[in-house]
Protein backbone atom coordinates (compact mmCIF):
# COMPACT_ATOMS: atom_id res chain seq x y z
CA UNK A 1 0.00 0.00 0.00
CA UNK A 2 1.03 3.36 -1.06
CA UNK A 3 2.19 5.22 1.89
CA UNK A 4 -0.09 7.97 1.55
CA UNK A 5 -2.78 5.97 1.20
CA UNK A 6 -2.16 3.95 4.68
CA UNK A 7 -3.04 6.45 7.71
CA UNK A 8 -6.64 7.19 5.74
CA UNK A 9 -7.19 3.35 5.77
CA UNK A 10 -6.13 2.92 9.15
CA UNK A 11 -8.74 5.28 10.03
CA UNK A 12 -11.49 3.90 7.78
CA UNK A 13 -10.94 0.98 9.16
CA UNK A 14 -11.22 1.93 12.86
CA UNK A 15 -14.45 4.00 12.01
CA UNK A 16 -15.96 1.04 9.92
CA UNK A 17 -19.73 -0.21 10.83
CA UNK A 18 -20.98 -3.40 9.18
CA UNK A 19 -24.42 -2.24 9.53
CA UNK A 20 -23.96 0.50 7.22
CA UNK A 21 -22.02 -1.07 5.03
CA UNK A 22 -24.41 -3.74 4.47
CA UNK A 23 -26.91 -0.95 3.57
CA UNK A 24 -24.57 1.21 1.86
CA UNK A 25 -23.93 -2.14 -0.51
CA UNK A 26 -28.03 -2.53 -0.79
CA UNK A 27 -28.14 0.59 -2.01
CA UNK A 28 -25.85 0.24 -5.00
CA UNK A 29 -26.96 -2.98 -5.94
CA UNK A 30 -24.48 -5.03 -4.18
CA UNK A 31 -21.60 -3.89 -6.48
CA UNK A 32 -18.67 -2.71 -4.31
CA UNK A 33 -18.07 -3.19 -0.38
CA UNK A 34 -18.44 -0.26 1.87
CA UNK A 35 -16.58 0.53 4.98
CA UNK A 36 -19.98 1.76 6.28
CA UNK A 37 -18.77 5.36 7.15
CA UNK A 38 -21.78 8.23 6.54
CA UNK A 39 -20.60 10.67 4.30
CA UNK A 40 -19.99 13.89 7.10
CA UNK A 41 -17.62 11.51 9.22
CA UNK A 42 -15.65 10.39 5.86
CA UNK A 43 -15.64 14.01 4.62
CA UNK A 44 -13.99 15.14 7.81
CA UNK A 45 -11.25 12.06 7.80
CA UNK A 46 -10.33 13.37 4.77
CA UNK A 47 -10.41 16.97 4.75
CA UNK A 48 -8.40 17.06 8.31
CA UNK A 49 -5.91 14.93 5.87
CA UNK A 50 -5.54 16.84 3.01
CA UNK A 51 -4.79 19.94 4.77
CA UNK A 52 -1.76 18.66 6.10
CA UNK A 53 -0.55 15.98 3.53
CA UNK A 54 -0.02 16.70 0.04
CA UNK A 55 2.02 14.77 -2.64
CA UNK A 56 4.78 16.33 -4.84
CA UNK A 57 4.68 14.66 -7.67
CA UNK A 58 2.34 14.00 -10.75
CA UNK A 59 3.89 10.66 -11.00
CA UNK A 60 2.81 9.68 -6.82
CA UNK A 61 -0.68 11.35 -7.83
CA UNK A 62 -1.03 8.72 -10.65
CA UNK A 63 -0.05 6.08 -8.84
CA UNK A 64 -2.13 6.54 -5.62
CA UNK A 65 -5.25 7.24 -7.48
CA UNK A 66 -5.00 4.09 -9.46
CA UNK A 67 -3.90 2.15 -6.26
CA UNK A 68 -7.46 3.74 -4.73
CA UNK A 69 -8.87 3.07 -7.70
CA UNK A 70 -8.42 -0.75 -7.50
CA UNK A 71 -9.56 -1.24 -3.75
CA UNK A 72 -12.89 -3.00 -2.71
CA UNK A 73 -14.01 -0.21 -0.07
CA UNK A 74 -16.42 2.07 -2.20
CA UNK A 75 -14.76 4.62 -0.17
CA UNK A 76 -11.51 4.41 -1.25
CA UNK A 77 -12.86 5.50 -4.74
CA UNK A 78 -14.58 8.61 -3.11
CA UNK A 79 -11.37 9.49 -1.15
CA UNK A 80 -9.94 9.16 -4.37
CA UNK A 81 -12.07 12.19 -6.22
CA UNK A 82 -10.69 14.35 -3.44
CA UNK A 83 -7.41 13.80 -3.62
CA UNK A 84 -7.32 14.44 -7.06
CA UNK A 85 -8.93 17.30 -6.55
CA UNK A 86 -7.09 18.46 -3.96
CA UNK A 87 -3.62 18.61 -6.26
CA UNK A 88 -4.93 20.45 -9.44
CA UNK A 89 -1.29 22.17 -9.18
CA UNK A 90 -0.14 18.65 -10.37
CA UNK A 91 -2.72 18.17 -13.45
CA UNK A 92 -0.86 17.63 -16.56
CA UNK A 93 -2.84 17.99 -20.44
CA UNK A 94 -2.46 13.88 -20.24
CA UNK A 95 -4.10 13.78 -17.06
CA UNK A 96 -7.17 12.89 -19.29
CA UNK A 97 -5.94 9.11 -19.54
CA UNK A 98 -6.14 9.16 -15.56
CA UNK A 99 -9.23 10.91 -15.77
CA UNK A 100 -11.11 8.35 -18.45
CA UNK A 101 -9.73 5.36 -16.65
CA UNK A 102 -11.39 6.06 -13.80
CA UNK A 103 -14.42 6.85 -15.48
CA UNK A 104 -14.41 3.56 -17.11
CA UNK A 105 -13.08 1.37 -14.69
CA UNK A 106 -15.58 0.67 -11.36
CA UNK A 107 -18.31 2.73 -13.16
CA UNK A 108 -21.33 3.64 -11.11
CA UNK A 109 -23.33 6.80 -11.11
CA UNK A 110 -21.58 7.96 -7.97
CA UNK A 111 -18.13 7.86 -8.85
CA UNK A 112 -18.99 9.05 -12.62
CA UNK A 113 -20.88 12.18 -11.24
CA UNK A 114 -18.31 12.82 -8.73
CA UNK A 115 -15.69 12.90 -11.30
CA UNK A 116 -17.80 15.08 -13.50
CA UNK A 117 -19.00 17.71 -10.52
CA UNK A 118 -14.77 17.93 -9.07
CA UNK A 119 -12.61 16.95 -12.36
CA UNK A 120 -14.21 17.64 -15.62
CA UNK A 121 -15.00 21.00 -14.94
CA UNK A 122 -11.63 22.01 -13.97
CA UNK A 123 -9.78 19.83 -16.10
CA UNK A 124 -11.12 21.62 -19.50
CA UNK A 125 -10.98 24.92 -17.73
CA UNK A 126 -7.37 24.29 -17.70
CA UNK A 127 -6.59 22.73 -20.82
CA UNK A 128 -9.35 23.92 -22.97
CA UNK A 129 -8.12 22.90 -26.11
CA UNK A 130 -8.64 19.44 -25.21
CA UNK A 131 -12.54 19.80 -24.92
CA UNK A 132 -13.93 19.57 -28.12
CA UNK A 133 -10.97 16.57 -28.46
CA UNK A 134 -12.05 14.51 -25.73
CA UNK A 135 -15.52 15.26 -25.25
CA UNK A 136 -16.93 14.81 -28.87
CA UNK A 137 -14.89 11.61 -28.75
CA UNK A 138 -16.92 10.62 -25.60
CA UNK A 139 -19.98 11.48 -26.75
CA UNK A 140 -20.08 9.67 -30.37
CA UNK A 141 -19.00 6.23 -28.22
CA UNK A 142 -21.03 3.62 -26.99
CA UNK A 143 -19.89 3.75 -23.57
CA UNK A 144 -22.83 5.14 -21.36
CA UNK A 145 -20.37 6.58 -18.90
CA UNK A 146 -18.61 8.20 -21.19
CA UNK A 147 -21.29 9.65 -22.67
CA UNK A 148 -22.73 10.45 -19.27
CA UNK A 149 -19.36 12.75 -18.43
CA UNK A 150 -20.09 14.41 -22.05
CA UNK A 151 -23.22 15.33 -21.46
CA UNK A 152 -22.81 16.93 -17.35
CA UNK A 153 -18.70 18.28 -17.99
CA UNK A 154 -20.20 21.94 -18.26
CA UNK A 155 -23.12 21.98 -15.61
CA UNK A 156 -20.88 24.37 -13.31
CA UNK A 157 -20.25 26.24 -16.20
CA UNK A 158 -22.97 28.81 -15.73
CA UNK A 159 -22.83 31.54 -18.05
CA UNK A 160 -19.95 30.43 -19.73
CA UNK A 161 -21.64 26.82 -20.83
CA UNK A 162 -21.12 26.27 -24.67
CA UNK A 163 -24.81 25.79 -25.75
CA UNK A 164 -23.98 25.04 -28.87
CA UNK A 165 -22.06 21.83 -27.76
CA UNK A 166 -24.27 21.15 -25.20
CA UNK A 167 -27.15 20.89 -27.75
CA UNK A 168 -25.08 18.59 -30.04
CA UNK A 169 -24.02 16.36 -27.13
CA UNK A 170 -27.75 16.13 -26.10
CA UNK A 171 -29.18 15.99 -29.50
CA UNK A 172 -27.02 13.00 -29.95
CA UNK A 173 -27.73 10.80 -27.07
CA UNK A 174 -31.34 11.97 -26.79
CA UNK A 175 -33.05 8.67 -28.25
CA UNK A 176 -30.48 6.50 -26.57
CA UNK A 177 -32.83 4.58 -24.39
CA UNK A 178 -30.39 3.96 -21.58
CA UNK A 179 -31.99 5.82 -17.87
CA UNK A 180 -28.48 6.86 -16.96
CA UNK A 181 -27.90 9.16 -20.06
CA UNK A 182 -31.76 10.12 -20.31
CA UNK A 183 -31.25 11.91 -16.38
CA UNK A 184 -28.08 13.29 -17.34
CA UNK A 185 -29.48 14.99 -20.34
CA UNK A 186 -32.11 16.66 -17.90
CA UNK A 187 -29.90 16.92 -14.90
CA UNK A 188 -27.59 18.90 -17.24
CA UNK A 189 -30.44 21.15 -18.62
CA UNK A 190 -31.55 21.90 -15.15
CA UNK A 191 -28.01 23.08 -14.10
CA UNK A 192 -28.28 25.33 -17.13
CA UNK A 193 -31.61 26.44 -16.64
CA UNK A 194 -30.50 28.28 -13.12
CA UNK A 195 -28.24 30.45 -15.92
CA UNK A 196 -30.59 30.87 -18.56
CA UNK A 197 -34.44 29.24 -18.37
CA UNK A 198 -35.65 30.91 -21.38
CA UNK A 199 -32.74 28.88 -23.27
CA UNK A 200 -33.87 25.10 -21.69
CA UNK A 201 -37.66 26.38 -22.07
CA UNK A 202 -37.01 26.76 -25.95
CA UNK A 203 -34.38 23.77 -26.56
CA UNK A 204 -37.24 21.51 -24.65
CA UNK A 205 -40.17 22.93 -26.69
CA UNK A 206 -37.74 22.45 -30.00
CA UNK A 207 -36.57 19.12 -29.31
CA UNK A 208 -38.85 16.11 -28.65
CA UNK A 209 -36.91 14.86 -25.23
CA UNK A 210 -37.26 11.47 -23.55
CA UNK A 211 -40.56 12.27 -20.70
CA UNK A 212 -37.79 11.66 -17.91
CA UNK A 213 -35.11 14.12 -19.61
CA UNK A 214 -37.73 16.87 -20.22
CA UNK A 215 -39.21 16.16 -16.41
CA UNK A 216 -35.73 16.88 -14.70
CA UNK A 217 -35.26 19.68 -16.80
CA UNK A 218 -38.25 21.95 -16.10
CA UNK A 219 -38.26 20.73 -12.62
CA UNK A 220 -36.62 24.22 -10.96
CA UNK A 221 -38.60 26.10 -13.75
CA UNK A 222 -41.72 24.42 -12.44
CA UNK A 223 -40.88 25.31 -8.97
C-alpha cells in the first residue's frame, strides 16, 4: 500500500460499521463493499488529511489514485475524487488518460458524477483545447459513462456553458434509451436552466426529449 494511502485506511478501518455497510452495498446494488462510514464523518477524515498531507509529484498522484482506484471499499474511490482534486497544481494535459480510466473502470453513477462535478469541470478549464478533443470523442462512443461525463462536464459552467455543444451532445444521445444518459441529459439542462431558463424552455419545446429528460429539466422552472 502506497504510503499515503495507509493512515486514511487505518482510520477507515477503525471508524468502519458493518451495519452500514451492508446498507450502503443494498443501495448500489451489491456492487462494491463499503466501509460503512456516513458521508460527514468520511468528509472530515479526509479533509483534516488533506490539509496537512499533500504529494509532490504528478507521477505519486497517478499512482495513488490508481492504487485507490483498485480497492474494494467504495470509499476508497470517493477518497480518491478528493485527492485528485485536492492537487490540481499537479494536473498535466495527459491527465485525461487518468481521468477516463477512472471513469471507465468501477463505473457507477456515484463515482462518474463525482468525477464530472470535481474533475471535468476544472480539467477543460485548464486545458481547454482538449474539450472539443475529448468530449466529442466521448460522446459519439457507446460507452454510457462516457457519454454520461459528455453530457454533465459543463453543468458548473454557468454563463460560460457552450450551448452550442451542449445541444449537439444532447441531441445525440437523446433517443439512446439507456436511464443513466436520459437523467443526465435533464440533470444537465436543469443546471443550465439556473443560468438561462428561457434557453432550456425553448431547446425543450424544440426538441422532442425522452418524458424523464424533459421532467428533470423543467423541474426548478416548475418550482
Amino acid at each position: 500500500m502506497h504510503p499515503f494511502i495507509e493512515p486514511v485506511h487505518i482510520v477507515f478501518n477503525k471508524e468502519a460499521d458493518a451495519s452500514n455497510a451492508s446498507a450502503m452495498k443494498a443501495y448500489m446494488l451489491n456492487q462494491f463493499d463499503f466501509f460503512g462510514i456516513k458521508t460527514p464523518i468520511r468528509d472530515q477524515i479526509v479533509k483534516t488529511y488533506l490539509k496537512n498531507n499533500l504529494l509532490q509529484h504528478n507521477s505519486d498522484l497517478e499512482l495513488v489514485i490508481k492504487e485507490l482506484w483498485e480497492m474494494p471499499e467504495r470509499e476508497m474511490q470517493y477518497f480518491a475524487i478528493d485527492v485528485f482534486v485536492s492537487h490540481k497544481k499537479l494536473w498535466t494535459k495527459s491527465s485525461i488518460k487518468l481521468i477516463e480510466h477512472c471513469i471507465t473502470q468501477k463505473s457507477w453513477w456515484d463515482t462518474v458524477d463525482g468525477i464530472a462535478s470535481e474533475w471535468l469541470g476544472a480539467y477543460f478549464k485548464l486545458f481547454s483545447e482538449q474539450t472539443f478533443l475529448i468530449t466529442s470523442r466521448w460522446n459519439k462512443s457507446n460507452h454510457i459513462w462516457l457519454q454520461r461525463s459528455s453530457i454533465l462536464f459543463q453543468k458548473s459552467y454557468k454563463k460560460n456553458t457552450d450551448t452550442a455543444l451542449l445541444s449537439s451532445y444532447i441531441l445525440n444521445c437523446k433517443d439512446n434509451k439507456e436511464f443513466f444518459i436520459r437523467k443526465a441529459i435533464g440533470w444537465a439542462l436543469r443546471e443550465y436552466s439556473k443560468t438561462n431558463p428561457d434557453w432550456v424552455i425553448n431547446f425543450v419545446a424544440n426538441n422532442k426529449l425522452s418524458p424523464l429528460s424533459e421532467k428533470e429539466a423543467l423541474k426548478r422552472i416548475s418550482k
